[in-house]
C-alpha atoms as a PDB file:
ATOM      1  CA  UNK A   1       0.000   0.000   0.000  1.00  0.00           C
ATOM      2  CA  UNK A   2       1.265   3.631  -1.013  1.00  0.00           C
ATOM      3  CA  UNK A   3       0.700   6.502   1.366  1.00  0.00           C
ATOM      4  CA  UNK A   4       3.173   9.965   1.617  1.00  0.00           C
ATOM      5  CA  UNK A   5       3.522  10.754   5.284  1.00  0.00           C
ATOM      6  CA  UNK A   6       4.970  14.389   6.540  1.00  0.00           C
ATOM      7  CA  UNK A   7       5.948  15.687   9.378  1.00  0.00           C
ATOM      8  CA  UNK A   8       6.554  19.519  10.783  1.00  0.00           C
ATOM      9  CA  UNK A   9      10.972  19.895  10.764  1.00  0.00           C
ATOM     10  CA  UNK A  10      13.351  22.230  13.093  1.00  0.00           C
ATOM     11  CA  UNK A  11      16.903  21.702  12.907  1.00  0.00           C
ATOM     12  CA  UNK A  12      15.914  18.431  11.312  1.00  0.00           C
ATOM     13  CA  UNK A  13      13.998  16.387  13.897  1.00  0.00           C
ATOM     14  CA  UNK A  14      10.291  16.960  14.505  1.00  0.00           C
ATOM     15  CA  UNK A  15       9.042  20.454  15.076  1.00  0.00           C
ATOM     16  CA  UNK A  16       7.079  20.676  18.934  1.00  0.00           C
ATOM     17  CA  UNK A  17       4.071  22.903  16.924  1.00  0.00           C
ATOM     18  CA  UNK A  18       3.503  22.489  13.308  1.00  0.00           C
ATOM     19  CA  UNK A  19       2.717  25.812  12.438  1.00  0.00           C
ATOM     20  CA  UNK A  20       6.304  27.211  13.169  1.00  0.00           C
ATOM     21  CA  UNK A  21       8.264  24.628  11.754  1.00  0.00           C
ATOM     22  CA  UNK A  22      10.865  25.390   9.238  1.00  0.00           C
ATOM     23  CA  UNK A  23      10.413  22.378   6.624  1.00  0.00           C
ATOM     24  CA  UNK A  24       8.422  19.282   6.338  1.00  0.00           C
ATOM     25  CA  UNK A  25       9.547  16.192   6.241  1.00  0.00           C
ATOM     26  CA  UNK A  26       7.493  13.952   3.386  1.00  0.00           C
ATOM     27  CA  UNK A  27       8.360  10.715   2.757  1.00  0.00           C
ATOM     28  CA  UNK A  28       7.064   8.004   0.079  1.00  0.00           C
ATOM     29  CA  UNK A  29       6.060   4.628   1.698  1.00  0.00           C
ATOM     30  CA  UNK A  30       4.973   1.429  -0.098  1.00  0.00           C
ATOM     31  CA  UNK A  31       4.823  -1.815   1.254  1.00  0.00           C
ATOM     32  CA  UNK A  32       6.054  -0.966   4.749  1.00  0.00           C
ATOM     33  CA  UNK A  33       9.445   1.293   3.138  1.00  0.00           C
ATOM     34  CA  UNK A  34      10.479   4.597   2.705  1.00  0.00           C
ATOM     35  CA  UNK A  35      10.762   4.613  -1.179  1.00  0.00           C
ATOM     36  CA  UNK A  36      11.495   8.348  -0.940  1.00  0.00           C
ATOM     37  CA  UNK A  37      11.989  11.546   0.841  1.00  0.00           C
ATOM     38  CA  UNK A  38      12.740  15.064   1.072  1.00  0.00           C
ATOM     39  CA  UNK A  39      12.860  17.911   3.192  1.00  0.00           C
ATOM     40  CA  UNK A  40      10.325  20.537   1.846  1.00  0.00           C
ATOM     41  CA  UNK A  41      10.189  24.382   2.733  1.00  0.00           C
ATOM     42  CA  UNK A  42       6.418  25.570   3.009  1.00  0.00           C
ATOM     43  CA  UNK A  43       5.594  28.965   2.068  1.00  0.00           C
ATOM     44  CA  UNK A  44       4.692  31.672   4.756  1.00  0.00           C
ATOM     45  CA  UNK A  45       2.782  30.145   7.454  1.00  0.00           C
ATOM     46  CA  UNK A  46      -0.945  31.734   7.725  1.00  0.00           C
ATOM     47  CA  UNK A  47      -3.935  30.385   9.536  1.00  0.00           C
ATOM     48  CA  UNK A  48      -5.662  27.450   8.473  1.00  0.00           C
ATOM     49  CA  UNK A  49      -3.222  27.684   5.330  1.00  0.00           C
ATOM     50  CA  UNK A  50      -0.830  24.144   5.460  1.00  0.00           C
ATOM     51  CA  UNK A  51      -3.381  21.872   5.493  1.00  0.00           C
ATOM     52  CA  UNK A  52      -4.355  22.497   2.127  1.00  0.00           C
ATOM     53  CA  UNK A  53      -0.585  23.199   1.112  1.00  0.00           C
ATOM     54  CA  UNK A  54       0.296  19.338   2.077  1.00  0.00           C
ATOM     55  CA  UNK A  55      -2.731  17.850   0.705  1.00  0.00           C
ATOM     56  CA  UNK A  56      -1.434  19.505  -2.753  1.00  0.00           C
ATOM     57  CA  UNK A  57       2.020  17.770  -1.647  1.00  0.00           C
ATOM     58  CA  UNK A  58      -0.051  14.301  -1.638  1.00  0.00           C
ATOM     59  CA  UNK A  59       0.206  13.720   1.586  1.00  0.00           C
ATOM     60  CA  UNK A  60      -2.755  11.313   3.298  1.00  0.00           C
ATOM     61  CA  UNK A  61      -1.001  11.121   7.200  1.00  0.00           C
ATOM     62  CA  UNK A  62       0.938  13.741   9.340  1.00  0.00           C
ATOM     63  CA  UNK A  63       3.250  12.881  12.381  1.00  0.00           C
ATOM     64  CA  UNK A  64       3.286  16.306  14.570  1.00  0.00           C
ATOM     65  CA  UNK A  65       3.984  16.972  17.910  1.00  0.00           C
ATOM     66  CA  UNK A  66       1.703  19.958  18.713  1.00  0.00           C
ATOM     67  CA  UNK A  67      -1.047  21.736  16.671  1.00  0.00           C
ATOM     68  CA  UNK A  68      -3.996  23.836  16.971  1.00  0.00           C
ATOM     69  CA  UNK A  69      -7.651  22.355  16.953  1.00  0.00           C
ATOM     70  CA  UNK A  70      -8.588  24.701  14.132  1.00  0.00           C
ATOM     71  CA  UNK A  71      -5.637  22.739  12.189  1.00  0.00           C
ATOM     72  CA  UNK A  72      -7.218  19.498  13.116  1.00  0.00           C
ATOM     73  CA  UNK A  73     -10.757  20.430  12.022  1.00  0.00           C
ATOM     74  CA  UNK A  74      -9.079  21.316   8.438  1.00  0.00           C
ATOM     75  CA  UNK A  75      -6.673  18.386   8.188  1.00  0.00           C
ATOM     76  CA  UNK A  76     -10.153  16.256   8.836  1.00  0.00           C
ATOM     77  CA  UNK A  77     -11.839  18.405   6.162  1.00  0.00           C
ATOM     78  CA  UNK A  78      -8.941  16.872   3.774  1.00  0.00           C
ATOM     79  CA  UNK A  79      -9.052  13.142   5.223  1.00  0.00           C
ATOM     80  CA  UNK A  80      -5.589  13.202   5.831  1.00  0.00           C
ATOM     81  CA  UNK A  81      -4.841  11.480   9.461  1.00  0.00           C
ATOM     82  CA  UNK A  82      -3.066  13.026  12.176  1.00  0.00           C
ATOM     83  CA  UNK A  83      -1.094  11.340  14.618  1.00  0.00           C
ATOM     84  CA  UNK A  84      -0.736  14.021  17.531  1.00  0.00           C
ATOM     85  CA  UNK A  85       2.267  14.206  19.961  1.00  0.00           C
ATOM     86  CA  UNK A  86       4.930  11.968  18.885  1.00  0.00           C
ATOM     87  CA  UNK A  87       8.435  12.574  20.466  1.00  0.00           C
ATOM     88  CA  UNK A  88      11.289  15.004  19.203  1.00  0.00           C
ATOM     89  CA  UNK A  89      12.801  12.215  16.984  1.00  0.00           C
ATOM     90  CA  UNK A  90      14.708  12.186  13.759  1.00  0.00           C
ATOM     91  CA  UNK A  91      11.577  12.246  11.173  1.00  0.00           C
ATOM     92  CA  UNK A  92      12.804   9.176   9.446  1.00  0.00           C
ATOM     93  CA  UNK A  93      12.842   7.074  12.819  1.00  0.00           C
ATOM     94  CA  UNK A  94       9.260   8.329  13.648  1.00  0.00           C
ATOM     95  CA  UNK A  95       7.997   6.926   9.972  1.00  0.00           C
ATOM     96  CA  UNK A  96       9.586   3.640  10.793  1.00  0.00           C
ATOM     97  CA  UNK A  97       8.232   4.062  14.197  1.00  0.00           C
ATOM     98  CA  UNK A  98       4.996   4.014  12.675  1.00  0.00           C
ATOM     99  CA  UNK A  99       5.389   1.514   9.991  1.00  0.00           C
ATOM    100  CA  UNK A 100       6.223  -0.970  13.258  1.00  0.00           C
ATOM    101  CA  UNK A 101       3.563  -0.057  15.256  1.00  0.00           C
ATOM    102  CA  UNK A 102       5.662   1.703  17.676  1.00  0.00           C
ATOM    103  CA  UNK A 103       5.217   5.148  17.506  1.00  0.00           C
ATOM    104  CA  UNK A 104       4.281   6.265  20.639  1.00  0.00           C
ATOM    105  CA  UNK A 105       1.485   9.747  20.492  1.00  0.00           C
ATOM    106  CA  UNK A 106       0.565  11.606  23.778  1.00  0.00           C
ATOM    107  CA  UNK A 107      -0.642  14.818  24.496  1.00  0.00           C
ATOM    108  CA  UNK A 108      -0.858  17.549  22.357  1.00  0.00           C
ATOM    109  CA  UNK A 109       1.806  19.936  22.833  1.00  0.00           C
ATOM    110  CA  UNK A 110      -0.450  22.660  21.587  1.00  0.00           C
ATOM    111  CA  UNK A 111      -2.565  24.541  23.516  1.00  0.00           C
ATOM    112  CA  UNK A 112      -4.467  26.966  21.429  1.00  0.00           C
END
């Protein structure tokens, strides 16, 4: 099964809230593998403005730490899945995280 995952970057590990990161992270998965990647740059952040940015990227899941429940409402709005509060971690080693069933989520870090 295809899917493109990204995830919110700073300094190249995952970004604590996704609307101030500096890059994301999208990768290209098929049967359980990173077939792809690349670090992206997404233009200025605005409200309510990158979750229509990365569903033009192709993206159907995001990994993010924090993020604002207006953000969720609109990532819903473009069935692309959220997993919310995953650890400070290399993006690579969250995907895999997640391909393995391991990727541990908590609370959002987001409180707006």
């Amino acid at each position: 099964m295809k899917k493109r995952i990204a995830i919110p970057t700073e300094s190249g590990v995952l970004c604590s809230h996704f609307g101030h990161c500096e890059s994301f992270y999208i990768a290209d998965v098929e049967d359980n593998k990173i077939i792809s990647s690349s670090f992206v740059t997404p233009p200025a952040h605005e409200p309510g403005l990158y979750p229509a940015w990365i569903k033009q990227q192709g993206v159907n899941e995001v990994i993010c730490g924090g993020i604002g429940e207006q953000a969720k409402v609109l990532f819903a709005a473009q069935s692309i899945t959220l997993y919310i509060g995953a650890d400070m971690k290399d993006p690579e080693k969250l995907i895999q995280d997640h391909l393995n069933n391991s990727l541990k989520t908590g609370q959002n870090a987001c409180n707006h």
